[in-house]
C-alpha atoms as a PDB file:
ATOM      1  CA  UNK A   1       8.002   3.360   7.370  1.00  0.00           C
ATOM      2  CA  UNK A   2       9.410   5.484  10.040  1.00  0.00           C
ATOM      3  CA  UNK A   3      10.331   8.202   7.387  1.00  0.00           C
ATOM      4  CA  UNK A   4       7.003   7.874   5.765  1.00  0.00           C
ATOM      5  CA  UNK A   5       5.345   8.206   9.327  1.00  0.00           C
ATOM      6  CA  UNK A   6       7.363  11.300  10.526  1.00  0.00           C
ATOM      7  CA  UNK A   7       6.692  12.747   7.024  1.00  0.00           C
ATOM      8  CA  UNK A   8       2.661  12.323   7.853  1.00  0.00           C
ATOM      9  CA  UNK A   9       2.877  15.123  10.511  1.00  0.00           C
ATOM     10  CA  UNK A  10       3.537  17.896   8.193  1.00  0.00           C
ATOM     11  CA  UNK A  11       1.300  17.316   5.304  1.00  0.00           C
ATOM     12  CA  UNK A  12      -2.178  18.371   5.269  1.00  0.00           C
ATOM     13  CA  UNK A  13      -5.294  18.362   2.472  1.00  0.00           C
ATOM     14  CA  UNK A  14      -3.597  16.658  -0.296  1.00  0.00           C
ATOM     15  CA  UNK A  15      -5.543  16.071  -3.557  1.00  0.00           C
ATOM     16  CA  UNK A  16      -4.481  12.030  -3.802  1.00  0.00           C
ATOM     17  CA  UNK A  17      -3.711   9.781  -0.689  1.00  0.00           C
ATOM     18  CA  UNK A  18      -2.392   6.563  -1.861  1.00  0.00           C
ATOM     19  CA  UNK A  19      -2.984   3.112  -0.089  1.00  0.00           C
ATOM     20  CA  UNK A  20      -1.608  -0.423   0.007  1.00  0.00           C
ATOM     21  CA  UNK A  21       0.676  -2.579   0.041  1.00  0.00           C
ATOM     22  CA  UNK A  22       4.711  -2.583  -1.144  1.00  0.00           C
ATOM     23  CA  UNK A  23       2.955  -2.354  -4.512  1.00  0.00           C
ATOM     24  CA  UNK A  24       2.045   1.443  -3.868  1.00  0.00           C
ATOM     25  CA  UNK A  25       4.942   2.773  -2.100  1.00  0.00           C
ATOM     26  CA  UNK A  26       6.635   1.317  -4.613  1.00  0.00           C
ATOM     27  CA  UNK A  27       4.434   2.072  -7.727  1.00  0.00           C
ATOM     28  CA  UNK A  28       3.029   5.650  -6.873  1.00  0.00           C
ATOM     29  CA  UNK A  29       5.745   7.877  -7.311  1.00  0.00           C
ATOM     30  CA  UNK A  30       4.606  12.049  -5.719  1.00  0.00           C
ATOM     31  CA  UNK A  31       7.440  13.245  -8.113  1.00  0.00           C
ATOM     32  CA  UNK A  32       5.418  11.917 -11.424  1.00  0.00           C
ATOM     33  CA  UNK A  33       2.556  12.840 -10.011  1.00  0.00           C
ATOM     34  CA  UNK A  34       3.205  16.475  -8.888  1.00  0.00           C
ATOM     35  CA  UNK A  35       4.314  16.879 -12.760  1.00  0.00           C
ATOM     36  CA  UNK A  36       0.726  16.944 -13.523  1.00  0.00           C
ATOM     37  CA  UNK A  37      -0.390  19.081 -10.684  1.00  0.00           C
ATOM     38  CA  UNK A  38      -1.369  16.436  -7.851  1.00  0.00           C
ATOM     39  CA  UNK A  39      -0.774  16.969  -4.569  1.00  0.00           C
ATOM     40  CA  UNK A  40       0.218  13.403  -3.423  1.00  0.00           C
ATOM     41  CA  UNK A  41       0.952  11.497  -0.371  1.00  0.00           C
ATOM     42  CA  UNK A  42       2.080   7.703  -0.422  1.00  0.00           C
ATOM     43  CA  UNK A  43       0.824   5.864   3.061  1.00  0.00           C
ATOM     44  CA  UNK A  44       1.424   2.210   1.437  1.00  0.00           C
ATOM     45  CA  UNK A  45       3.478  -0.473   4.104  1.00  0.00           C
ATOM     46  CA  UNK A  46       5.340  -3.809   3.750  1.00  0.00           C
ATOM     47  CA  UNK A  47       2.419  -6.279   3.131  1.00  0.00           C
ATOM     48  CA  UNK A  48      -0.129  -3.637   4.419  1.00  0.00           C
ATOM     49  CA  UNK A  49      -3.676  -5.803   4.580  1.00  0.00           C
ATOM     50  CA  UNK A  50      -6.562  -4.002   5.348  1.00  0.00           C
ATOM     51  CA  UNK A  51      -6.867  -4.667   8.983  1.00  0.00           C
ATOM     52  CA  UNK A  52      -3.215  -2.446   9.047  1.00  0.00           C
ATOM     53  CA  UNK A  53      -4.635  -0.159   6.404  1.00  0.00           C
ATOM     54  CA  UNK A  54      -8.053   0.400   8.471  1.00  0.00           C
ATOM     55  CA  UNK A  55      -5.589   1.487  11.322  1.00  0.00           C
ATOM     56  CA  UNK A  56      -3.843   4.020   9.436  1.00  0.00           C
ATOM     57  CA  UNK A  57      -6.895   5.534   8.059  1.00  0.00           C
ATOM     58  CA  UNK A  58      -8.619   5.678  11.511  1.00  0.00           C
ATOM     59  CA  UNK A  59      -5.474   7.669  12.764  1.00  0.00           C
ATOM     60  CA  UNK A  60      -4.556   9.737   9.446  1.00  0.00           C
ATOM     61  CA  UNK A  61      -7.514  10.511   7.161  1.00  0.00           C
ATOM     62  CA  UNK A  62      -8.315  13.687   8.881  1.00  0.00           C
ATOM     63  CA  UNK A  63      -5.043  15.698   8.813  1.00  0.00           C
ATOM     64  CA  UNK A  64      -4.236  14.311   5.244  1.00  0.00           C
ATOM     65  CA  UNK A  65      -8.393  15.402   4.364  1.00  0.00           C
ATOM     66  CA  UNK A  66      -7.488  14.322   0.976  1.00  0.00           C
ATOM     67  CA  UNK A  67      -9.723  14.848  -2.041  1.00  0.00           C
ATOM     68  CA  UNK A  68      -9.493  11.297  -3.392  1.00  0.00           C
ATOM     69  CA  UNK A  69      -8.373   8.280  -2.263  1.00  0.00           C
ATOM     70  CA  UNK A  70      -6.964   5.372  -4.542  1.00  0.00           C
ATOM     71  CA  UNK A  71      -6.749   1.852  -2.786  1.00  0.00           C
ATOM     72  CA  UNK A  72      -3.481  -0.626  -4.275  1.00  0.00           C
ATOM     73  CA  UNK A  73      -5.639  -3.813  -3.752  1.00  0.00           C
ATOM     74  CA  UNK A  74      -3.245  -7.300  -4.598  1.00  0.00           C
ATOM     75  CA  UNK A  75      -5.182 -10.407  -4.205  1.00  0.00           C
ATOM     76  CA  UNK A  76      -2.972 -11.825  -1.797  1.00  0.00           C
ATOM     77  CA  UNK A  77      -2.992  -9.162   0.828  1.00  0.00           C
ATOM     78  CA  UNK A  78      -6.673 -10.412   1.408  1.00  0.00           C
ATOM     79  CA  UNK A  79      -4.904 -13.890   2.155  1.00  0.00           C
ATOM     80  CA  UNK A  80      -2.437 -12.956   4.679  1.00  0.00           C
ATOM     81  CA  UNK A  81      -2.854 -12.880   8.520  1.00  0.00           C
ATOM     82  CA  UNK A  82      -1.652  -9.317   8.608  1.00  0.00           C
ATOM     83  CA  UNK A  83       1.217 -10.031  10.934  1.00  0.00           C
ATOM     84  CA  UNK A  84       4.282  -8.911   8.820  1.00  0.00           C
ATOM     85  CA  UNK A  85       2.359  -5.255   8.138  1.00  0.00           C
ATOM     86  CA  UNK A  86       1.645  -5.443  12.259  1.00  0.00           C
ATOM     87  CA  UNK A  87       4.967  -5.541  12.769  1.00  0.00           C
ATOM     88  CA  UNK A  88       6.224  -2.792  10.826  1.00  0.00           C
ATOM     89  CA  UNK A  89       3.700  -0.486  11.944  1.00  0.00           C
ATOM     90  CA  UNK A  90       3.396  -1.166  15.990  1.00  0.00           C
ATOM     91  CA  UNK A  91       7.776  -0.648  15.789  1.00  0.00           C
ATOM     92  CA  UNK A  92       7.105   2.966  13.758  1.00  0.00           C
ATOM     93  CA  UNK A  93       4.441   4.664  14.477  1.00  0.00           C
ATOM     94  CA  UNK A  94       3.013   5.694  17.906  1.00  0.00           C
ATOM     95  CA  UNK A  95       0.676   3.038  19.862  1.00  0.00           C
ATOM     96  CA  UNK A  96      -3.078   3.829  20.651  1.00  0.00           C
ATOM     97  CA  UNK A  97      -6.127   1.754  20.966  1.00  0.00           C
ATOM     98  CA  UNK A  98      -6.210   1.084  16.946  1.00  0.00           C
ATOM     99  CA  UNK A  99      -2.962  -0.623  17.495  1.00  0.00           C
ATOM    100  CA  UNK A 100      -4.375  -2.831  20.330  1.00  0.00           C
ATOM    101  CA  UNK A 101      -7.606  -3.477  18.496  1.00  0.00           C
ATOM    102  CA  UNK A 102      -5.308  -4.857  15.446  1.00  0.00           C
ATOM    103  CA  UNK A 103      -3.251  -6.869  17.872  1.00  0.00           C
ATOM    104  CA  UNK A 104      -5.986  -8.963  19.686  1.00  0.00           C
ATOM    105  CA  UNK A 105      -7.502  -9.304  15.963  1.00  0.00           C
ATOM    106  CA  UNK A 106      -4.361 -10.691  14.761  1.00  0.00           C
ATOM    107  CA  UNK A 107      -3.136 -13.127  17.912  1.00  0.00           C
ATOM    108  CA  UNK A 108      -0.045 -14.158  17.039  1.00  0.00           C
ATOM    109  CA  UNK A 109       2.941 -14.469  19.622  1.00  0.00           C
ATOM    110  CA  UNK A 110       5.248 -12.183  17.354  1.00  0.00           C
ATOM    111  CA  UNK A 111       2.609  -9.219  17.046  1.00  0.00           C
ATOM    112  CA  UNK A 112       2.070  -9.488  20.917  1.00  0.00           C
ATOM    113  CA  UNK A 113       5.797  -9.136  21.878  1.00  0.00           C
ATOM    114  CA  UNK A 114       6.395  -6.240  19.212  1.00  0.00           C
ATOM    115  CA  UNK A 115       3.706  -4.092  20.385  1.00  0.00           C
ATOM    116  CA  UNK A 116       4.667  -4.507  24.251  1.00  0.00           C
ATOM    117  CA  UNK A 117       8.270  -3.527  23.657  1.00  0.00           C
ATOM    118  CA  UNK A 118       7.150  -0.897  21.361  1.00  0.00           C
ATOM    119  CA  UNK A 119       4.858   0.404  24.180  1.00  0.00           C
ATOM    120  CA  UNK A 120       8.351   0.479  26.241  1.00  0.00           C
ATOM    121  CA  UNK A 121      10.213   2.305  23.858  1.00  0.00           C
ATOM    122  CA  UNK A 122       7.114   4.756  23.135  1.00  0.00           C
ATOM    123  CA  UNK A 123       6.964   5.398  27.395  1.00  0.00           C
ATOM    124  CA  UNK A 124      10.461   6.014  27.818  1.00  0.00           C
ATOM    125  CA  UNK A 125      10.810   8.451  24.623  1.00  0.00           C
ATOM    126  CA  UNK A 126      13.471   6.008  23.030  1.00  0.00           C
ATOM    127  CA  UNK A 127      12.309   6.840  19.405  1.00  0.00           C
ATOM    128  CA  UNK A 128      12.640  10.679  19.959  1.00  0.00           C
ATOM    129  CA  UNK A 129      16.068  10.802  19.126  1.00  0.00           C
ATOM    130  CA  UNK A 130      16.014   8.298  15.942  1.00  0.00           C
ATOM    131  CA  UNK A 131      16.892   9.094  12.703  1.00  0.00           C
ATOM    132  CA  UNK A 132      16.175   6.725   9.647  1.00  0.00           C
ATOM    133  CA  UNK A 133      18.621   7.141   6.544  1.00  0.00           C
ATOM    134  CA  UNK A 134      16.823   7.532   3.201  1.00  0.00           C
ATOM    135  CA  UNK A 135      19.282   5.204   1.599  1.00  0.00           C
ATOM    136  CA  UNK A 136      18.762   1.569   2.407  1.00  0.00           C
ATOM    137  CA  UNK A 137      20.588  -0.893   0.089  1.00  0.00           C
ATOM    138  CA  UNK A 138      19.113  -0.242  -3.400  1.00  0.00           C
ATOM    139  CA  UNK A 139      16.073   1.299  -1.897  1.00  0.00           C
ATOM    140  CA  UNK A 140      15.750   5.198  -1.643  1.00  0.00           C
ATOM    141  CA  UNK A 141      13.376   6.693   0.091  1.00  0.00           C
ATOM    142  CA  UNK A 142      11.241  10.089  -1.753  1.00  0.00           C
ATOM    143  CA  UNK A 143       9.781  12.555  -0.223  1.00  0.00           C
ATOM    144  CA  UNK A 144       5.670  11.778   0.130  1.00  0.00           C
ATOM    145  CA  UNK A 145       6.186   8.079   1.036  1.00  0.00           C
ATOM    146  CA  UNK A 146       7.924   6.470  -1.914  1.00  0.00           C
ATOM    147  CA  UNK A 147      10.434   4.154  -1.905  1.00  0.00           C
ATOM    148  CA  UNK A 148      12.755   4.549  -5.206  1.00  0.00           C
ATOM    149  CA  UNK A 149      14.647   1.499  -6.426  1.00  0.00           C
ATOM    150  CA  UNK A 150      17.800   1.376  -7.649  1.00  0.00           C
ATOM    151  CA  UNK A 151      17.362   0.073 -11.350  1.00  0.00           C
ATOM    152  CA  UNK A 152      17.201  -3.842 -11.255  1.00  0.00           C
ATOM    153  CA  UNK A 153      15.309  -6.280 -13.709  1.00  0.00           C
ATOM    154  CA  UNK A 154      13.504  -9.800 -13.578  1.00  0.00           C
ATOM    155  CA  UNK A 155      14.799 -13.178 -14.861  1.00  0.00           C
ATOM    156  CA  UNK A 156      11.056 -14.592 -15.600  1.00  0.00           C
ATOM    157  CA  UNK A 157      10.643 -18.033 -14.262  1.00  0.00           C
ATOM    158  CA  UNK A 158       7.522 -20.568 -14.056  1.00  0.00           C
ATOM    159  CA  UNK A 159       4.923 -19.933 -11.093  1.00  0.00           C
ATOM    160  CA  UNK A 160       2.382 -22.888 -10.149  1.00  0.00           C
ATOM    161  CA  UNK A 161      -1.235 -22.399 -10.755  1.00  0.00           C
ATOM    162  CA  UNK A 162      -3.048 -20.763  -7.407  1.00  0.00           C
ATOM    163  CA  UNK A 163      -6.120 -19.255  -6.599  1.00  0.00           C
ATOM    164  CA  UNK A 164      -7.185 -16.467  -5.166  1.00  0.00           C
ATOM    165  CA  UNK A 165      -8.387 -16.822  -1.626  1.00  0.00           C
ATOM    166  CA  UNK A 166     -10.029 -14.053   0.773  1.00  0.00           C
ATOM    167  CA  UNK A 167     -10.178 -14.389   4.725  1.00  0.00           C
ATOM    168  CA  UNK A 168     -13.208 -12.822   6.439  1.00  0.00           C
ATOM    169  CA  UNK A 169     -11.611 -10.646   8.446  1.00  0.00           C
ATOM    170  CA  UNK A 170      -9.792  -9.127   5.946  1.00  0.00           C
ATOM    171  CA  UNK A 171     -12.911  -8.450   3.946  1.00  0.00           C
ATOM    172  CA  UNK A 172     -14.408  -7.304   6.758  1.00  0.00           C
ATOM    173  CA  UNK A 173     -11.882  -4.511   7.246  1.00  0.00           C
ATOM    174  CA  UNK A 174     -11.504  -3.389   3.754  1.00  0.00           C
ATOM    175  CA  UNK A 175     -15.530  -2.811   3.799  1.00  0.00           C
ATOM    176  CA  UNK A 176     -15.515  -0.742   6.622  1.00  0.00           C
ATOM    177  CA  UNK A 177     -12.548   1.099   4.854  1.00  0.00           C
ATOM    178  CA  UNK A 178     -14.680   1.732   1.712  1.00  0.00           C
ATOM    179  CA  UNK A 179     -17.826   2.768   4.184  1.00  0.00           C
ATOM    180  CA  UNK A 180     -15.899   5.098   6.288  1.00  0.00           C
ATOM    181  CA  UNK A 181     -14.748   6.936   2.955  1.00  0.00           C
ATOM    182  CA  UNK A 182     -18.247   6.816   1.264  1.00  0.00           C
ATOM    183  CA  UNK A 183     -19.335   8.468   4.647  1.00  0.00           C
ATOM    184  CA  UNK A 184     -16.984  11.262   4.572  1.00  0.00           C
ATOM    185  CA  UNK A 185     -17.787  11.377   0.432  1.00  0.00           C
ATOM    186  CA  UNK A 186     -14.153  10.981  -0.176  1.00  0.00           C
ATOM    187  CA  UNK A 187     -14.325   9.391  -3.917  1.00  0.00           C
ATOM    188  CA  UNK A 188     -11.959   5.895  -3.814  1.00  0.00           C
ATOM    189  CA  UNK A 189     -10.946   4.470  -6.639  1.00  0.00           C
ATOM    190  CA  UNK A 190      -9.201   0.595  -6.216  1.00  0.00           C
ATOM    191  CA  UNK A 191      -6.228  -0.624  -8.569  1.00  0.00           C
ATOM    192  CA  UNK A 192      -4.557  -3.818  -8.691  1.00  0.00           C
ATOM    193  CA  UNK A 193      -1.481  -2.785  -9.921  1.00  0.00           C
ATOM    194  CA  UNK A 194       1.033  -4.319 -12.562  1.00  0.00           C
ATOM    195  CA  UNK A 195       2.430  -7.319 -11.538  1.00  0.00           C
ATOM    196  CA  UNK A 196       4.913  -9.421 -14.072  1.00  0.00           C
ATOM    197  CA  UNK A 197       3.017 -11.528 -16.545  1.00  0.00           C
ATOM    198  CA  UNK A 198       3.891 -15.107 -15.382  1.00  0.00           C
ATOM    199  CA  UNK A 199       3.262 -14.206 -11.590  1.00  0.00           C
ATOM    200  CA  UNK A 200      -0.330 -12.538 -12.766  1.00  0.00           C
ATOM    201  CA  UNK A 201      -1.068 -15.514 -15.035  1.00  0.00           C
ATOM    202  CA  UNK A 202      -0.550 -17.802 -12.163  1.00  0.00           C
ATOM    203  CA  UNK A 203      -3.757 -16.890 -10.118  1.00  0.00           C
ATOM    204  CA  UNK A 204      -6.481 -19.135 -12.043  1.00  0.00           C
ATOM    205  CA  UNK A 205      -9.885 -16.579 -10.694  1.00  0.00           C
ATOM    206  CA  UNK A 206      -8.246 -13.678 -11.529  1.00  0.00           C
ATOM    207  CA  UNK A 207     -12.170 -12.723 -12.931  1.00  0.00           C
ATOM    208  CA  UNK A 208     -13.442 -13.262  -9.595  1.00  0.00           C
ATOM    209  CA  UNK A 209     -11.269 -11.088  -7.951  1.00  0.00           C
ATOM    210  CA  UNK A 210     -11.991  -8.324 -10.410  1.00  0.00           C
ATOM    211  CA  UNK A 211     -15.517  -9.066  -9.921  1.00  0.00           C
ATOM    212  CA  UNK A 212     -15.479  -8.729  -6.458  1.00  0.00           C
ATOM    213  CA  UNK A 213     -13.846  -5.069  -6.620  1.00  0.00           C
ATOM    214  CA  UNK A 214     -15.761  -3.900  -8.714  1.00  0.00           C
ATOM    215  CA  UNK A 215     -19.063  -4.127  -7.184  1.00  0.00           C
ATOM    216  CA  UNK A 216     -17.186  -1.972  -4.249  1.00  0.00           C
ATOM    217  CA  UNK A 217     -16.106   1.091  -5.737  1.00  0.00           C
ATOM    218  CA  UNK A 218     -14.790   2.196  -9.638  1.00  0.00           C
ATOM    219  CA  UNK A 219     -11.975  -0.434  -9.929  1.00  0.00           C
ATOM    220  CA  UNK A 220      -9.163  -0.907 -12.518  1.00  0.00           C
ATOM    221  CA  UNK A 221      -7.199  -3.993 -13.384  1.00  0.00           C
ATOM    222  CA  UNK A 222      -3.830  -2.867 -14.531  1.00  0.00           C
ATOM    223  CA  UNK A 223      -2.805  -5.835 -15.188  1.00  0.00           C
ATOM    224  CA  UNK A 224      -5.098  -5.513 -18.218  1.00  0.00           C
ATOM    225  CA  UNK A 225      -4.626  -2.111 -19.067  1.00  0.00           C
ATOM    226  CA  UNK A 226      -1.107  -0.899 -19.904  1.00  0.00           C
ATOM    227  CA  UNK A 227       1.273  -3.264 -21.313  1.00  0.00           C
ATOM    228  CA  UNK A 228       4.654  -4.101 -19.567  1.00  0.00           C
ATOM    229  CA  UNK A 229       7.968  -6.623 -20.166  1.00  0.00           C
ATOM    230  CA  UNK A 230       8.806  -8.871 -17.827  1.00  0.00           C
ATOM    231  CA  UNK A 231      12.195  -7.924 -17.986  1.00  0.00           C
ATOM    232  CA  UNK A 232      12.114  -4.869 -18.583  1.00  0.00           C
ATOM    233  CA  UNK A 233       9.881  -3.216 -16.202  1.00  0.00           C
ATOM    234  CA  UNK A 234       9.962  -5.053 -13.117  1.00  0.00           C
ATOM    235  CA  UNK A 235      12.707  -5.766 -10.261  1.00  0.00           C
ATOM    236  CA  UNK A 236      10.959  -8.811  -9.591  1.00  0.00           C
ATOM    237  CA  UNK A 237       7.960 -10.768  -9.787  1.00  0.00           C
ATOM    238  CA  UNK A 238       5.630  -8.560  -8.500  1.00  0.00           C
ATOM    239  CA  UNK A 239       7.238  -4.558  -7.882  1.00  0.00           C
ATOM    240  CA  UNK A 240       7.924  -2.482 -10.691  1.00  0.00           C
ATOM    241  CA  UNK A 241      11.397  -0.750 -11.421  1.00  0.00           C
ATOM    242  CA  UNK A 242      11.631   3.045 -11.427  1.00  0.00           C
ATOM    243  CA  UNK A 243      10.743   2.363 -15.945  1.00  0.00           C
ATOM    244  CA  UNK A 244       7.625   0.561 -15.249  1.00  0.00           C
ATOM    245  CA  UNK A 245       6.490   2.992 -12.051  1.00  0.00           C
ATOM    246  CA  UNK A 246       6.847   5.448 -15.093  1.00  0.00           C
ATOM    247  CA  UNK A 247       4.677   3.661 -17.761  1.00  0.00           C
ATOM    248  CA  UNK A 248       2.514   2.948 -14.858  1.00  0.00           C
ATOM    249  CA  UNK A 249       1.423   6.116 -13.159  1.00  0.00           C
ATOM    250  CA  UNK A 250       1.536   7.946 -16.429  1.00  0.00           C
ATOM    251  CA  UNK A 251      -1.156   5.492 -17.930  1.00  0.00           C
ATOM    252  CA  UNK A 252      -3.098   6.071 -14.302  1.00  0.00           C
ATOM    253  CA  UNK A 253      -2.659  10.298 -14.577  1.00  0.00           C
ATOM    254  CA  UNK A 254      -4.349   9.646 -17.711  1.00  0.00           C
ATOM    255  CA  UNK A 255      -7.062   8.177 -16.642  1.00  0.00           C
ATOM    256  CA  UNK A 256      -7.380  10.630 -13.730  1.00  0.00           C
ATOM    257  CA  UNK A 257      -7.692  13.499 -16.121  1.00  0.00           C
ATOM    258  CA  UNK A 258     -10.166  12.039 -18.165  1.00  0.00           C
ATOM    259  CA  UNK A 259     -12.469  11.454 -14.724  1.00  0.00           C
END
């Protein structure tokens, strides 16, 4: 995230700003992407919810001015309390008013103590000097926010039954995310991107949640659109190897064409 944050300062009206969770800076990949003539930029985060993703967009939608927006939206970042995603982003990215805001919104002991030593570290310049390695076990970070994996593959296993469950708040934010973009006429399209089979098959509303983003913006289920193995295409349950980010955002440049 520090990378992908440093990275931010030098890139400017890009044709497609990507959004989300783990699921899009690991499943939109600027390399595949550029192939086809799209100027890309990945700003997805660990667990990023929408009250993390509202922040973001607050301080970066005007330098990145990009031409269209496309949302990762996975039913369970709607769920969480948003204080994994607070974490990571308070400890590596600069600390303004959005960052309060979030914190008293998320009240939790852990996000409090993060953001006042990050305010510590930010007033005596301790990050100025820090360099983050691209290489980070089997991760690799890419250029325009994308973390690579190194190739790995899924040993399917049973997941109980669950439903999918929304908090207010949440909902709350990722309106006012949609709004905001309508307002500057920035064209968002949302994507729940491939998760494995027996993790997807677990939610039991699945038809709710594509209900409910659809009647928000144009909205595709990937889940239900290009086909994928289990053990072929993912590094587990729910993130895609490098084979399936292929399949993946080739099926979604597709569609981006034919729009």
């Amino acid at each position: 995230m520090f990378s992908r944050i440093s990275e931010i300062k030098n890139q400017s009206d890009v044709d497609v700003l990507f959004l989300g969770s783990s699921h899009a800076y690991r499943g939109f990949d600027p390399r595949i992407f550029s192939k086809y003539g799209y100027n890309t930029f990945n700003m997805g985060s660990s667990a990023q919810s929408p009250l993390q993703t509202k922040v973001l967009i607050n301080r970066y939608l005007d330098s990145l001015n990009p031409k269209l927006v496309i949302y990762e939206v996975f039913p369970a970042t709607f769920s969480l309390d948003g204080v994994e995603s607070s974490l990571d982003i308070v400890s590596n990215d600069r600390n303004d008013f959005y960052s309060l805001e979030m914190v008293l919104k998320i009240n939790n002991i852990k996000t409090y103590n993060t953001f006042l030593y990050a305010l510590i570290r930010d007033f005596l310049g301790l990050n100025e000097s820090f360099t983050e390695s691209i290489y980070k076990r089997n991760d690799k970070y890419v250029s325009g926010g994308f973390v690579e994996n190194e190739i790995e593959f899924f040993k399917p296993f049973p997941f109980e039954k669950r439903e999918v469950k929304i908090k207010d708040y949440q909902l709350e934010s990722f309106l006012e995310i949609v709004k905001e973009l309508e307002i500057r006429n920035i064209p968002v399209i949302l994507v729940y991107a491939p998760i494995s089979k027996v993790h997807y098959e677990s939610y039991t509303n699945t038809d709710y949640f594509d209900s409910l983003m659809s009647s928000y913006s144009d909205y595709y289920n990937f889940n239900e659109i290009v086909y994928l193995n289990d053990s072929l295409h993912f590094s587990d349950s729910h993130h895609l190897n490098q084979s399936g980010v292929e399949l993946f955002n080739k099926k979604l440049i597709e569609i981006l064409n034919k729009k």
